[in-house]
Protein backbone atom coordinates (compact mmCIF):
# COMPACT_ATOMS: atom_id res chain seq x y z
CA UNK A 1 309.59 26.32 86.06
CA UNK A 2 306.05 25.86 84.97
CA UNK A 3 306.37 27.17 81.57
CA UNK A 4 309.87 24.65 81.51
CA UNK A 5 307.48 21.86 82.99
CA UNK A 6 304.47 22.34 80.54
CA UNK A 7 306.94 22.44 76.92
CA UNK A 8 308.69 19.70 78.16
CA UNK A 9 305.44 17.55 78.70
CA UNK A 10 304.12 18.86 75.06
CA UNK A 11 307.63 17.97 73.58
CA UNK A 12 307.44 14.11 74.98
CA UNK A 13 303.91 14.11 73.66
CA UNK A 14 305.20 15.47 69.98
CA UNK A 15 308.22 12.76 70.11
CA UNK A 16 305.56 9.96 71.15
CA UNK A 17 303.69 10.55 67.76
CA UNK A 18 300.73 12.43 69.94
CA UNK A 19 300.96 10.10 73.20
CA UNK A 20 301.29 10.51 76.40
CA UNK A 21 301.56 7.55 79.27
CA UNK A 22 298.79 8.26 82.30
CA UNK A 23 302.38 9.59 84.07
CA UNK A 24 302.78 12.55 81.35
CA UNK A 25 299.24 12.94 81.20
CA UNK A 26 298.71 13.64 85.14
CA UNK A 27 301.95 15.54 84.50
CA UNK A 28 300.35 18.26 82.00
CA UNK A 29 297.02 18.12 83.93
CA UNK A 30 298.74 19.12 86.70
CA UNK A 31 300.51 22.62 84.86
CA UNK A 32 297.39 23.08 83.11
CA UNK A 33 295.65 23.44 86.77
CA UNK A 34 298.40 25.45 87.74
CA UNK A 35 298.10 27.88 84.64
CA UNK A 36 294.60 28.27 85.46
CA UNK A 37 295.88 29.89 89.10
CA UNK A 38 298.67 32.06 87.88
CA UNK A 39 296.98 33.50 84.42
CA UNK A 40 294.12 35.92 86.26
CA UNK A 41 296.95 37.12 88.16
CA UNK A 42 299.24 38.50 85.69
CA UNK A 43 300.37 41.82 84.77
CA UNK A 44 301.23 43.34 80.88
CA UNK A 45 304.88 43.01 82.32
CA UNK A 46 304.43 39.18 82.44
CA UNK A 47 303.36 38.66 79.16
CA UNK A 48 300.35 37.30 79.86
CA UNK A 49 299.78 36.73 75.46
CA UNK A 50 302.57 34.02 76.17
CA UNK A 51 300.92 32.12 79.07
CA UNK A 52 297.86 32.26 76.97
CA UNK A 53 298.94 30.68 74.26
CA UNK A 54 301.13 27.95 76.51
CA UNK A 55 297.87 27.27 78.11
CA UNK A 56 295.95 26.67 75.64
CA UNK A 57 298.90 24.51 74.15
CA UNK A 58 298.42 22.40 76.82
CA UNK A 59 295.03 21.89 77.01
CA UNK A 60 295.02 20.70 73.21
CA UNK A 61 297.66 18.47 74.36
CA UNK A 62 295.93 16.91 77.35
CA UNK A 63 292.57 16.48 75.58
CA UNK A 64 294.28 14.53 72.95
């Protein structure tokens, strides 16, 4: 779900021309936090190139 949760925030903020309401913004903050948990924890099996990259997506996103 948190991958699901995170593209779905980015994809609202691509649709609002680059916005995000304080609702969507808490929203991504909130994955972005939880990304920073899971990512030191992963193994080569989980792809851990992909939850890099989402991450950083994110972040981009959120300091926008």
């Amino acid at each position: 779900m948190l991958d699901s949760d995170t593209a779905a925030w980015v994809s609202i903020w691509i649709k609002n021309g680059g916005e995000l309401e304080a609702q969507g913004r808490s929203g991504l903050l909130r994955c972005v936090a939880r990304l920073d948990q899971v990512i030191p924890v992963l193994s080569e099996a989980d792809d851990p190139e992909y939850w890099h990259r989402l991450h950083e997506m994110a972040r981009l996103v959120a300091d926008s």
